[in-house]
N, C-alpha and C. Protein backbone atom coordinates (compact mmCIF):
# COMPACT_ATOMS: atom_id res chain seq x y z
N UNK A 1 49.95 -12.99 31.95
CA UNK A 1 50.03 -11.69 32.58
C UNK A 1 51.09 -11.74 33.68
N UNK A 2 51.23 -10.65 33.88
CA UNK A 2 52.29 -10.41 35.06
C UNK A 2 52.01 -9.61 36.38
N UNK A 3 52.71 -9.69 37.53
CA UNK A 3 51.99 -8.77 38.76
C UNK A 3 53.26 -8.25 39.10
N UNK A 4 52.77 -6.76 39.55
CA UNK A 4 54.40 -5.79 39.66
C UNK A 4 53.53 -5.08 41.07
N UNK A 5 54.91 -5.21 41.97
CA UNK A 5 54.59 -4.65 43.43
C UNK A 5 55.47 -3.78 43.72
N UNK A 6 55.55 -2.68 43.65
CA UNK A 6 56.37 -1.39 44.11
C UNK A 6 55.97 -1.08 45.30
N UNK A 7 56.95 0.05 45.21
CA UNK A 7 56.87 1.17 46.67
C UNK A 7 57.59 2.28 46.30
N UNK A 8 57.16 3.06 46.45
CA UNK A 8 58.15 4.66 46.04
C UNK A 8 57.21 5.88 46.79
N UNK A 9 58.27 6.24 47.68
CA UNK A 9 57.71 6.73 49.12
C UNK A 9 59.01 7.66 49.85
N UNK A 10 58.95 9.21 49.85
CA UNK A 10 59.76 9.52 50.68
C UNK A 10 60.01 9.31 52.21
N UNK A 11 60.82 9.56 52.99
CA UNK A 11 60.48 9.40 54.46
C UNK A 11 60.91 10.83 54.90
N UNK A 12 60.27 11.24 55.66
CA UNK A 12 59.99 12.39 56.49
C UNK A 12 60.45 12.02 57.76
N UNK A 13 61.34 13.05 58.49
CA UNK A 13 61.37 12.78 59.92
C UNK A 13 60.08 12.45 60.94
N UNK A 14 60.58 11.60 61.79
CA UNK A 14 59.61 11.42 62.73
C UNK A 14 58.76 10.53 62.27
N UNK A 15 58.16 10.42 60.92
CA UNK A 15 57.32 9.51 60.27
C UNK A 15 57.69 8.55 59.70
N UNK A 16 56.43 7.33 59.44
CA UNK A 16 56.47 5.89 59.30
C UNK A 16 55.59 5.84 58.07
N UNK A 17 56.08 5.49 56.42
CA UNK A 17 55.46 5.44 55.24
C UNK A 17 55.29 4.29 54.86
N UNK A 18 53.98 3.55 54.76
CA UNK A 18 53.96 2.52 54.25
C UNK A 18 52.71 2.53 53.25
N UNK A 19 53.03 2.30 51.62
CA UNK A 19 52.46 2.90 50.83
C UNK A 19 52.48 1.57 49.43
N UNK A 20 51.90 0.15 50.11
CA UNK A 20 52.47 -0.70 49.00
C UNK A 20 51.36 -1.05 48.32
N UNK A 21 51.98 -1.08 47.04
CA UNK A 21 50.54 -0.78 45.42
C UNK A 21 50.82 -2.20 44.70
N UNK A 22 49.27 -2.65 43.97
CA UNK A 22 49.58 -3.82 43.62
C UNK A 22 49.35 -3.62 41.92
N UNK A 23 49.80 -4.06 40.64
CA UNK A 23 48.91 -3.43 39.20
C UNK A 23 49.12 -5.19 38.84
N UNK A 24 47.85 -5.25 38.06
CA UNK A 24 47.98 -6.68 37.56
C UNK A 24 47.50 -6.51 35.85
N UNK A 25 48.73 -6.69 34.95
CA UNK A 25 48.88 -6.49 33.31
C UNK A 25 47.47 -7.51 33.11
N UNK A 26 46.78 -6.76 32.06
CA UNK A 26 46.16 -7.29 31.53
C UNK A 26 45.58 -7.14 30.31
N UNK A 27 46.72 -7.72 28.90
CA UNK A 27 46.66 -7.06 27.90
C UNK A 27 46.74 -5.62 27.48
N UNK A 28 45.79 -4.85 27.76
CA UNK A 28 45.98 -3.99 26.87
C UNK A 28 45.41 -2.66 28.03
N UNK A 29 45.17 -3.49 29.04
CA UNK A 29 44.86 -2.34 30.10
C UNK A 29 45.56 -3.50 31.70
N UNK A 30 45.63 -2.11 32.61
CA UNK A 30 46.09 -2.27 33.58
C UNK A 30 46.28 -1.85 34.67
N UNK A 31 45.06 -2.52 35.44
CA UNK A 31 44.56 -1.95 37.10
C UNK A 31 45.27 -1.77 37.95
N UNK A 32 45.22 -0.76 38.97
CA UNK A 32 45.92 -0.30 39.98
C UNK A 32 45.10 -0.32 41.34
N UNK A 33 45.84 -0.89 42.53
CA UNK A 33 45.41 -0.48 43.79
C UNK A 33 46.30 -0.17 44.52
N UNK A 34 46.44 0.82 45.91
CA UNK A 34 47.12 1.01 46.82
C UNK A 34 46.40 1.07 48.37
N UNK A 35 47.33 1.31 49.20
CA UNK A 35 46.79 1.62 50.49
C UNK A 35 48.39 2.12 50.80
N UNK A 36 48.03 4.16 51.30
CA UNK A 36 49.40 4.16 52.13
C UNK A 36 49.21 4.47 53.88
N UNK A 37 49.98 4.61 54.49
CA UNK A 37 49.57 4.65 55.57
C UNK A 37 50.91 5.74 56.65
N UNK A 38 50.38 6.93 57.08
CA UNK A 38 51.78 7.37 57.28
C UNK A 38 51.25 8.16 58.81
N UNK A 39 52.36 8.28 59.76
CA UNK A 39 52.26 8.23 61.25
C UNK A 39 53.34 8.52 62.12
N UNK A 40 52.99 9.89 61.97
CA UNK A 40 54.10 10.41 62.82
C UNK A 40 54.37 10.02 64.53
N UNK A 41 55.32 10.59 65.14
CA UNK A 41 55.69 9.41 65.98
C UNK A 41 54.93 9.84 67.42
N UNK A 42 53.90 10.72 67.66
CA UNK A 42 53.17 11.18 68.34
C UNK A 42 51.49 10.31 67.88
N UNK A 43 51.29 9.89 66.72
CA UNK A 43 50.15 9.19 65.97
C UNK A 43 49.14 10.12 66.49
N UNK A 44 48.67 11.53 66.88
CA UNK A 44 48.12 12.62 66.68
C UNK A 44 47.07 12.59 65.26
N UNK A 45 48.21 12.48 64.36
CA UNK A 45 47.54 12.96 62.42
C UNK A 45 47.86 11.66 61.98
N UNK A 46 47.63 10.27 62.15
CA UNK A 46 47.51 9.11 61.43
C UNK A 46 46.81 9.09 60.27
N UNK A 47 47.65 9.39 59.57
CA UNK A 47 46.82 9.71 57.59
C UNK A 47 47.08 8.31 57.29
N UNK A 48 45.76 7.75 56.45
CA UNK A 48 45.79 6.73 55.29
C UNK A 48 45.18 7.15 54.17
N UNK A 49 45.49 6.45 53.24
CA UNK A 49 44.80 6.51 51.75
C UNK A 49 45.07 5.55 51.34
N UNK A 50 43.83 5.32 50.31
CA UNK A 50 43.70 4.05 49.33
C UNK A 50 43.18 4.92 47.82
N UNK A 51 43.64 4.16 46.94
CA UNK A 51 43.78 4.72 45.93
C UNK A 51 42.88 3.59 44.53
N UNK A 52 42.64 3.64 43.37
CA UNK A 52 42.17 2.61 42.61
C UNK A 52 42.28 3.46 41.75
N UNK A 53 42.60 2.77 40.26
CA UNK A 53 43.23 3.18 38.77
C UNK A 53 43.05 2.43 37.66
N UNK A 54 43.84 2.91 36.81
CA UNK A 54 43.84 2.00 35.36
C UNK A 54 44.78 2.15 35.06
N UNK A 55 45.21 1.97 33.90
CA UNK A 55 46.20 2.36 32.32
C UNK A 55 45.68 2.15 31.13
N UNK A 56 45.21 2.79 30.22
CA UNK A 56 44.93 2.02 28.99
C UNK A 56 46.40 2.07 28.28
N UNK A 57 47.24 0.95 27.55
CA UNK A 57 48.20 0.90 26.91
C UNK A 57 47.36 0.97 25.01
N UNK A 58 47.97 2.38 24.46
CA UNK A 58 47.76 2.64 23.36
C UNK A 58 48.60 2.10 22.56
N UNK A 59 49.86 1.97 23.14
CA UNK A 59 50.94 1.09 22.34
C UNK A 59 51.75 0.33 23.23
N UNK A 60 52.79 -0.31 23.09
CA UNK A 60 53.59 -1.05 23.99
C UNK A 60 54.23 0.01 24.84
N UNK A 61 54.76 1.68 24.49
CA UNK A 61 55.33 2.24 25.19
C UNK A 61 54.63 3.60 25.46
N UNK A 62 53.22 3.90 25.37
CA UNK A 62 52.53 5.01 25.24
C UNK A 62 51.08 4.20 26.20
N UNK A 63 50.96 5.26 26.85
CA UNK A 63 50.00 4.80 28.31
C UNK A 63 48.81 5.82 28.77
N UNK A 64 47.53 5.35 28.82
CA UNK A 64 46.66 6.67 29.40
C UNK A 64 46.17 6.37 30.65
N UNK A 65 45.92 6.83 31.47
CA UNK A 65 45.10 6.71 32.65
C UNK A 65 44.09 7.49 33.72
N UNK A 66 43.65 6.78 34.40
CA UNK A 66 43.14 7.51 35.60
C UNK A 66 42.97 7.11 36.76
N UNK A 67 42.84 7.57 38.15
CA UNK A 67 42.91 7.43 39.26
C UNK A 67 42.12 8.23 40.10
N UNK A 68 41.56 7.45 41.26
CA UNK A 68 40.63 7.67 42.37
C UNK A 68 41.22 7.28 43.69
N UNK A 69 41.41 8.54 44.40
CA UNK A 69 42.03 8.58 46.01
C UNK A 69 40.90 9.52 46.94
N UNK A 70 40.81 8.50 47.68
CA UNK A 70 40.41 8.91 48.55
C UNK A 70 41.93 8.91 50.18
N UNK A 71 41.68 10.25 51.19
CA UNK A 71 42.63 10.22 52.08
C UNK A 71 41.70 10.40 53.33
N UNK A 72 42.49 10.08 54.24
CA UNK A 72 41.59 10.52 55.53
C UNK A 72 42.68 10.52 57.00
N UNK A 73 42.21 11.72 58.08
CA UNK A 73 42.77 11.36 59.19
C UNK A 73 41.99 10.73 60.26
N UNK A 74 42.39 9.32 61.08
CA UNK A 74 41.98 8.24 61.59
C UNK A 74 41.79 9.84 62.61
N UNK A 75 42.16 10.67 63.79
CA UNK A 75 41.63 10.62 64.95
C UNK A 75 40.53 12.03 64.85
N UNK A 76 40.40 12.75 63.56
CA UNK A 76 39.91 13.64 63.24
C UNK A 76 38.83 13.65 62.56
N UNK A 77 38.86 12.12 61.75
CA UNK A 77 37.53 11.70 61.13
C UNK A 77 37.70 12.46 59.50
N UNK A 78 38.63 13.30 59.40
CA UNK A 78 38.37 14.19 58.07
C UNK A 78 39.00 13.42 57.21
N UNK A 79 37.67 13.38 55.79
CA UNK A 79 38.38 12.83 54.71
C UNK A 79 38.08 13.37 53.33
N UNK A 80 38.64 13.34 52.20
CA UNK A 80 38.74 14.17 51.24
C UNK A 80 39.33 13.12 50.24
N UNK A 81 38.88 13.74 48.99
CA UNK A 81 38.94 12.58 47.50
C UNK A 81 39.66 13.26 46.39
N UNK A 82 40.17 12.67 45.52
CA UNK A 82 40.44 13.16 44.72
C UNK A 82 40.88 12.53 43.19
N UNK A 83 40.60 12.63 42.11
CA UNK A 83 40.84 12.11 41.29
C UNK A 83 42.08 12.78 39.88
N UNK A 84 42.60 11.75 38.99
CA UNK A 84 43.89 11.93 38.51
C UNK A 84 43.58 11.58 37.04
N UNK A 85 44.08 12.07 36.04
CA UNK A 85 44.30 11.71 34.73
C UNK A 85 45.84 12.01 34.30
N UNK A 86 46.33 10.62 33.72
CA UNK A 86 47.66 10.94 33.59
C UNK A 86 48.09 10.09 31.94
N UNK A 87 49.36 10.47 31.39
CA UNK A 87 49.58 9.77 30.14
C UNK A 87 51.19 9.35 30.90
N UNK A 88 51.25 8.00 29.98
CA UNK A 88 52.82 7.71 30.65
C UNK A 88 53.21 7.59 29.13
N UNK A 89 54.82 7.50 28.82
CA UNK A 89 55.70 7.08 28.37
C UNK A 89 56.77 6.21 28.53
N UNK A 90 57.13 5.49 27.50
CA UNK A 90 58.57 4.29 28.21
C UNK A 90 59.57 4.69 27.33
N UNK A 91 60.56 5.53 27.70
CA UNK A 91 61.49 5.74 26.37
C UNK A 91 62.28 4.76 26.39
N UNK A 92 62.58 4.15 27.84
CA UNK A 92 63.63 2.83 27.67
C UNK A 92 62.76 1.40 28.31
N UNK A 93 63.59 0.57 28.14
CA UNK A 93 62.73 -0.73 29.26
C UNK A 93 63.09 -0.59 30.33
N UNK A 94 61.94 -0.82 31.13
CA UNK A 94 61.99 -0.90 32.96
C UNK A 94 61.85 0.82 33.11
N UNK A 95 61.41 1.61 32.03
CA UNK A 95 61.55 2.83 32.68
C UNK A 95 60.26 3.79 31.95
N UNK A 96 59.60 4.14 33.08
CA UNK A 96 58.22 4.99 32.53
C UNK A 96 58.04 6.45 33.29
N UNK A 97 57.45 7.02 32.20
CA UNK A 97 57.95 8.67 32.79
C UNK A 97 56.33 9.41 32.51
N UNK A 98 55.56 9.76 33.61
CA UNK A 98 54.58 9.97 33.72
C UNK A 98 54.22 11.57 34.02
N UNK A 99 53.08 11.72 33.29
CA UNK A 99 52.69 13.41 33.35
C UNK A 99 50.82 13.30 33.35
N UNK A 100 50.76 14.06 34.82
CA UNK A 100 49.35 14.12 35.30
C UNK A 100 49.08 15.14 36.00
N UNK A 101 47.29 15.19 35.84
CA UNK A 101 46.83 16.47 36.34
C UNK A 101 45.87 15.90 37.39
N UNK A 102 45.78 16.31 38.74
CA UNK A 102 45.02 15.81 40.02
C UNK A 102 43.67 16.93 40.12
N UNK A 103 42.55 16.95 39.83
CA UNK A 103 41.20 17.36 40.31
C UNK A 103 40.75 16.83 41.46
N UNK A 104 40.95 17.86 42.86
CA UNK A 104 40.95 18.07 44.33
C UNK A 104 40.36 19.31 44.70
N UNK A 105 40.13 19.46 45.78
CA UNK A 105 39.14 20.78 45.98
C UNK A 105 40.15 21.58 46.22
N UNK A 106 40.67 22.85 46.67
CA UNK A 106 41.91 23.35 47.40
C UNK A 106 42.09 22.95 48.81
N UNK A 107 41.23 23.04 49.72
CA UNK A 107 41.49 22.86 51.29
C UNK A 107 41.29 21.23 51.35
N UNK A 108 41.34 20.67 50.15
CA UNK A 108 41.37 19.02 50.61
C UNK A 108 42.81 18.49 51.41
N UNK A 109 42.12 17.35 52.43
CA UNK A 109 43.33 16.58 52.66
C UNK A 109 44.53 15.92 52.01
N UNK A 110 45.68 16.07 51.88
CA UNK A 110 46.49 15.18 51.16
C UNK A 110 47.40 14.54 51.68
N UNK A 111 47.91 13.24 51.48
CA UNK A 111 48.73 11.95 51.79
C UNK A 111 50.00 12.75 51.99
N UNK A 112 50.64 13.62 51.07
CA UNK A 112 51.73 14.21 50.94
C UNK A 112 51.24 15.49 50.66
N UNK A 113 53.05 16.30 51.00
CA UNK A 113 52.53 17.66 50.46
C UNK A 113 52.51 17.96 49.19
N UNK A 114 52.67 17.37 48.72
CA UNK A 114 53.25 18.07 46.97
C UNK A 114 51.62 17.11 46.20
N UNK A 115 51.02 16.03 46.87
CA UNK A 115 50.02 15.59 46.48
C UNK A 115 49.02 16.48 46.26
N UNK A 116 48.72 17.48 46.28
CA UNK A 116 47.44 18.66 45.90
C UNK A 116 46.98 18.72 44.62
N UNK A 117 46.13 19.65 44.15
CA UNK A 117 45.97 20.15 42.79
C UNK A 117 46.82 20.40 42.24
N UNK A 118 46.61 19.95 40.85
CA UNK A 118 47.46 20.20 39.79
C UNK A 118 48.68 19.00 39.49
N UNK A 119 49.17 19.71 37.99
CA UNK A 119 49.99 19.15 37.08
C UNK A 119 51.11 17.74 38.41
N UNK A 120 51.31 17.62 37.72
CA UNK A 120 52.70 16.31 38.63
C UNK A 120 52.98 15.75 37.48
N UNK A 121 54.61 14.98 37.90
CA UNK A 121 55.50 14.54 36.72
C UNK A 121 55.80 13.30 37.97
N UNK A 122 55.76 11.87 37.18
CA UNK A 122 56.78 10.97 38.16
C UNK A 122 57.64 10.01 36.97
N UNK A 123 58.54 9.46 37.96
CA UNK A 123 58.95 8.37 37.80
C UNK A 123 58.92 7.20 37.80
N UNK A 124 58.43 6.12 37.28
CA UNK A 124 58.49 4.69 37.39
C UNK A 124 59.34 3.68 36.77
N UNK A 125 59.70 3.05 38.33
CA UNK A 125 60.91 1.79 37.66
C UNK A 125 59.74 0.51 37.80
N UNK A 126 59.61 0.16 36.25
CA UNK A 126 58.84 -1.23 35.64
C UNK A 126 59.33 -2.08 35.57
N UNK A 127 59.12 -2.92 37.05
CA UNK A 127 59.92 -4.13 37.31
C UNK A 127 58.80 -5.81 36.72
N UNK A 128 59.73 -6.20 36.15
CA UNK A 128 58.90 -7.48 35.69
C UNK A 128 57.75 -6.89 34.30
N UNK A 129 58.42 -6.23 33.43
CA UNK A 129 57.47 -5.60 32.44
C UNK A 129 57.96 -6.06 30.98
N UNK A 130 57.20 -5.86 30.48
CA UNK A 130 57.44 -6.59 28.99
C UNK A 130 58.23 -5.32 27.90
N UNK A 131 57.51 -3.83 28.78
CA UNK A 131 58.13 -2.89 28.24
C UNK A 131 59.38 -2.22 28.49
């Protein structure tokens, strides 16, 4: 097996993103954890989240999954969850192109803004991958 450590994280003025995820291959499925941590320069709204996942690999380049986040603000105490189902694709090597739907309440907390309900599309560069 193999262990792949990313980071893919915008930066926002004023703020400090630290958002590093660990997945460890394992055959035919493949676990996910994170912790991000972001802090603007007043530390007022000190948001973290931790996150936990899967992948089931249906084929070498066809991927299913799901995901559990929980977020919270350290001086406000408020925290809010949310969970993800997503399918990936690899059309090339080192490169996976992901499409998911996030089930969140509406007024939940989120890590980011674009993190809310609903559909999302990402990008992943698959470093150290067989695919």
């Amino acid at each position: 097996s193999n262990l792949e450590r990313g980071c893919a994280a915008r930066s926002l003025t004023n703020q400090a993103t630290l958002p590093p995820s660990t997945s460890q291959k394992l055959n035919l499925t493949e676990p996910r954890t994170g912790f991000g941590l972001r802090a603007p320069a007043e530390l007022n709204t000190l948001t973290w989240q931790v996150y936990a996942g899967g992948t089931y690999w249906a084929t070498p380049r066809v991927g299913f999954g799901a995901l559990y986040r929980l977020t919270g603000q350290a001086p406000s105490g408020v925290t809010s969850s949310a969970a993800s189902v997503e399918a990936t694709v690899v059309p090339l090597p080192g490169l996976g192109v992901t499409a998911g739907y996030t089930f969140t309440p509406r007024d939940a907390l989120t890590f980011q803004a674009d993190q809310g309900r609903g559909p999302y599309l990402r990008v992943d560069l698959l470093v150290n991958s067989q695919k």
